[in-house]
C-alpha atoms as a PDB file:
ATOM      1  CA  UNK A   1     -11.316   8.618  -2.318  1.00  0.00           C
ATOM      2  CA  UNK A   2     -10.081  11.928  -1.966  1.00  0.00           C
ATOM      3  CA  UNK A   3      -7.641  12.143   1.221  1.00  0.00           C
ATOM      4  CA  UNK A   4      -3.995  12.725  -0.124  1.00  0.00           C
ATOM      5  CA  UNK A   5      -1.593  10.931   0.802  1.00  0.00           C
ATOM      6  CA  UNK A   6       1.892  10.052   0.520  1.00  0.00           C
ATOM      7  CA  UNK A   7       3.574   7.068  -1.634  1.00  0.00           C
ATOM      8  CA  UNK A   8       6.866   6.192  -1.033  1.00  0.00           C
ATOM      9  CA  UNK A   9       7.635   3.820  -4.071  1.00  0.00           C
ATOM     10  CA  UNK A  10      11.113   1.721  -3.998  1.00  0.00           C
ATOM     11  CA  UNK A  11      13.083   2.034  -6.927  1.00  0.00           C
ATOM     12  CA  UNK A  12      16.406   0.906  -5.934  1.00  0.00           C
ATOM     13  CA  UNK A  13      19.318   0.455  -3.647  1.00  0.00           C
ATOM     14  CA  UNK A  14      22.319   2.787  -3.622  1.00  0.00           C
ATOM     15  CA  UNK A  15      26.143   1.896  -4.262  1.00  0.00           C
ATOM     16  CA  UNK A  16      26.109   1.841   0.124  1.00  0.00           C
ATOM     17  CA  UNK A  17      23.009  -0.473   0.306  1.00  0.00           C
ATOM     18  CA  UNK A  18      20.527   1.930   1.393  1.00  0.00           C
ATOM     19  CA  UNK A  19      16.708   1.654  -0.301  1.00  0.00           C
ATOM     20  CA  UNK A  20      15.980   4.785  -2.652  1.00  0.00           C
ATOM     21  CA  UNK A  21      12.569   5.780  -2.529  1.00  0.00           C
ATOM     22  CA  UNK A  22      10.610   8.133  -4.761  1.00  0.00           C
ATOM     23  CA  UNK A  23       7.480   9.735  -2.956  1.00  0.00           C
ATOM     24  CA  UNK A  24       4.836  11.279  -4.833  1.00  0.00           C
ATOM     25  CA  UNK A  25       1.052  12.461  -3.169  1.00  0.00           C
ATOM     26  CA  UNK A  26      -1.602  10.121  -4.634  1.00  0.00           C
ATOM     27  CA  UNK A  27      -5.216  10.189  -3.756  1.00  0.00           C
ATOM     28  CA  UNK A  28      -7.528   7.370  -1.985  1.00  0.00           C
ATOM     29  CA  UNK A  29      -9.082   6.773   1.342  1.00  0.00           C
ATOM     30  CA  UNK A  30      -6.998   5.904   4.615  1.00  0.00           C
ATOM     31  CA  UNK A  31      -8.963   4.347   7.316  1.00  0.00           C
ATOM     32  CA  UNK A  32      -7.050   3.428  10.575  1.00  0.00           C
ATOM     33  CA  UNK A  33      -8.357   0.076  11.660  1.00  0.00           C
ATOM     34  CA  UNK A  34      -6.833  -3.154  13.555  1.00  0.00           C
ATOM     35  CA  UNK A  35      -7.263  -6.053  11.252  1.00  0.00           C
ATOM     36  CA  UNK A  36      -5.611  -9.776  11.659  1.00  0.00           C
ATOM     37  CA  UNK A  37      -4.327 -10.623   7.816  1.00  0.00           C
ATOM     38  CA  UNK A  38      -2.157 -12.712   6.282  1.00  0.00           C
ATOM     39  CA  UNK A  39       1.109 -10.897   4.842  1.00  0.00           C
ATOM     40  CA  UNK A  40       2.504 -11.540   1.256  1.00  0.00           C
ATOM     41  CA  UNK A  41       4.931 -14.227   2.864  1.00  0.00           C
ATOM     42  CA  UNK A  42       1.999 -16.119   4.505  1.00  0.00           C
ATOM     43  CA  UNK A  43       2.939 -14.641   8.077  1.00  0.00           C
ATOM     44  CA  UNK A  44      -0.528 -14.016  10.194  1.00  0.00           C
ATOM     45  CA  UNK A  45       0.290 -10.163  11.391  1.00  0.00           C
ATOM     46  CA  UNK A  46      -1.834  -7.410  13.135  1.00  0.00           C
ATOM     47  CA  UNK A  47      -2.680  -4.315  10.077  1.00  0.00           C
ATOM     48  CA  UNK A  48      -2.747  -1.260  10.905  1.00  0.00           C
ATOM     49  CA  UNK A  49      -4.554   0.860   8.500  1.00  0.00           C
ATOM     50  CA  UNK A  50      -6.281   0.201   5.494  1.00  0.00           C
ATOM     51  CA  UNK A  51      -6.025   2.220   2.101  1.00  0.00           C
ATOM     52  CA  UNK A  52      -8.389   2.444  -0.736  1.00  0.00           C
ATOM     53  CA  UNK A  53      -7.283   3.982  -3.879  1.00  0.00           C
ATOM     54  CA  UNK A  54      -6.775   3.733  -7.663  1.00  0.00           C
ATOM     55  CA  UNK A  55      -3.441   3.756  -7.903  1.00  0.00           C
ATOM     56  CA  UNK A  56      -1.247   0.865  -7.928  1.00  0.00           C
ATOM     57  CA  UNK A  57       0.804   0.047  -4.664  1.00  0.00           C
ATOM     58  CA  UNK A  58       2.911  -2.649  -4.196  1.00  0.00           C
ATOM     59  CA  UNK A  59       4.404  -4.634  -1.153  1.00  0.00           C
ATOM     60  CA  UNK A  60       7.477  -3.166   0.286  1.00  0.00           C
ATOM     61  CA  UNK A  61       5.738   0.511  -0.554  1.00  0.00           C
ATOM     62  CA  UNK A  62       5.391   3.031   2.112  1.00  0.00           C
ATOM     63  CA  UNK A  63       1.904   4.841   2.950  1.00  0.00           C
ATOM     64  CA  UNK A  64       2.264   8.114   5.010  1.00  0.00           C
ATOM     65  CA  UNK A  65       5.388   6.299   6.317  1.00  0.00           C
ATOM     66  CA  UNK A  66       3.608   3.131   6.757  1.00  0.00           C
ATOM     67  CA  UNK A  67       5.016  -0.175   5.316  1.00  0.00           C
ATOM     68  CA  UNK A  68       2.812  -1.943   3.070  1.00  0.00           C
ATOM     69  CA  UNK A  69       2.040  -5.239   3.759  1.00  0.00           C
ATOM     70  CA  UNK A  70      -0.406  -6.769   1.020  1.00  0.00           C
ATOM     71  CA  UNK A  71      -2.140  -4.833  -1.848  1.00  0.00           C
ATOM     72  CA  UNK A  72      -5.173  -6.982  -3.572  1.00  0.00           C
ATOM     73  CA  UNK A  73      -6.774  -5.093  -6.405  1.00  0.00           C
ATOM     74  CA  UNK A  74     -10.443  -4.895  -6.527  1.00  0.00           C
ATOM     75  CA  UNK A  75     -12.576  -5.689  -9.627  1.00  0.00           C
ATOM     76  CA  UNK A  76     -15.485  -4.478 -10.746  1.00  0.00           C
ATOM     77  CA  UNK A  77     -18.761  -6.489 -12.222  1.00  0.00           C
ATOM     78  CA  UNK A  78     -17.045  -5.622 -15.771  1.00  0.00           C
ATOM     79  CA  UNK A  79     -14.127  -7.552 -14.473  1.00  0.00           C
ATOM     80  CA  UNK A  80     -11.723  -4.174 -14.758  1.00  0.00           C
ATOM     81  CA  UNK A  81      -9.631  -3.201 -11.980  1.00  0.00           C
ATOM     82  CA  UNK A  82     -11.883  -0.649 -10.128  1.00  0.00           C
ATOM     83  CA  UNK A  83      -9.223   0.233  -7.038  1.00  0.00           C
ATOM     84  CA  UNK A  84      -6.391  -1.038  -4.749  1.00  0.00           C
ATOM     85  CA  UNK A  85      -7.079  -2.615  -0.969  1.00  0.00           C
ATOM     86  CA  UNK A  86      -3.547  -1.824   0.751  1.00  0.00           C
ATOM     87  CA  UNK A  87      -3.160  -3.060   4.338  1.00  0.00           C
ATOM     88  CA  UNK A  88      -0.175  -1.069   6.099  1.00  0.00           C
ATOM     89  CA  UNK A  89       2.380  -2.134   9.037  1.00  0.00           C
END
């Protein structure tokens, strides 16, 4: 996991009702890949791309300008969180 790439994280909406987004560079693995998923809402939509990574991402996220659509973390055999599996718009 060591592509960079950038995370638009929502952290609000302005006094005109636009979305303010912070975007930092985090590191993982981007993979660009068609993939039939189920969204957060239960809708059956077409992914994409698919990000690995460590960091935390949640829905309604941007990846490299990419809406996020689900984010599942992965555990490991020790039962900790090991990474993030992000499907993007």
């Amino acid at each position: 996991m060591n592509q960079s790439v950038e995370h638009g994280k929502k952290t609000g909406i302005n006094d005109y009702g636009e979305i303010s987004v912070t975007v930092s560079t985090i590191k993982g693995r981007l993979e660009n890949a068609f993939k039939k998923i189920r969204s957060s809402t239960g809708e059956e939509v077409v992914s994409s791309a698919l990000l690995l990574t460590q960091n935390l991402i949640t829905v309604g996220d941007t990846i490299n300008g990419h809406n996020v659509i689900t984010s599942e973390p992965k555990n490991s055999l020790n039962g900790k969180i090991e990474f993030y599996e992000v499907y993007l718009l």
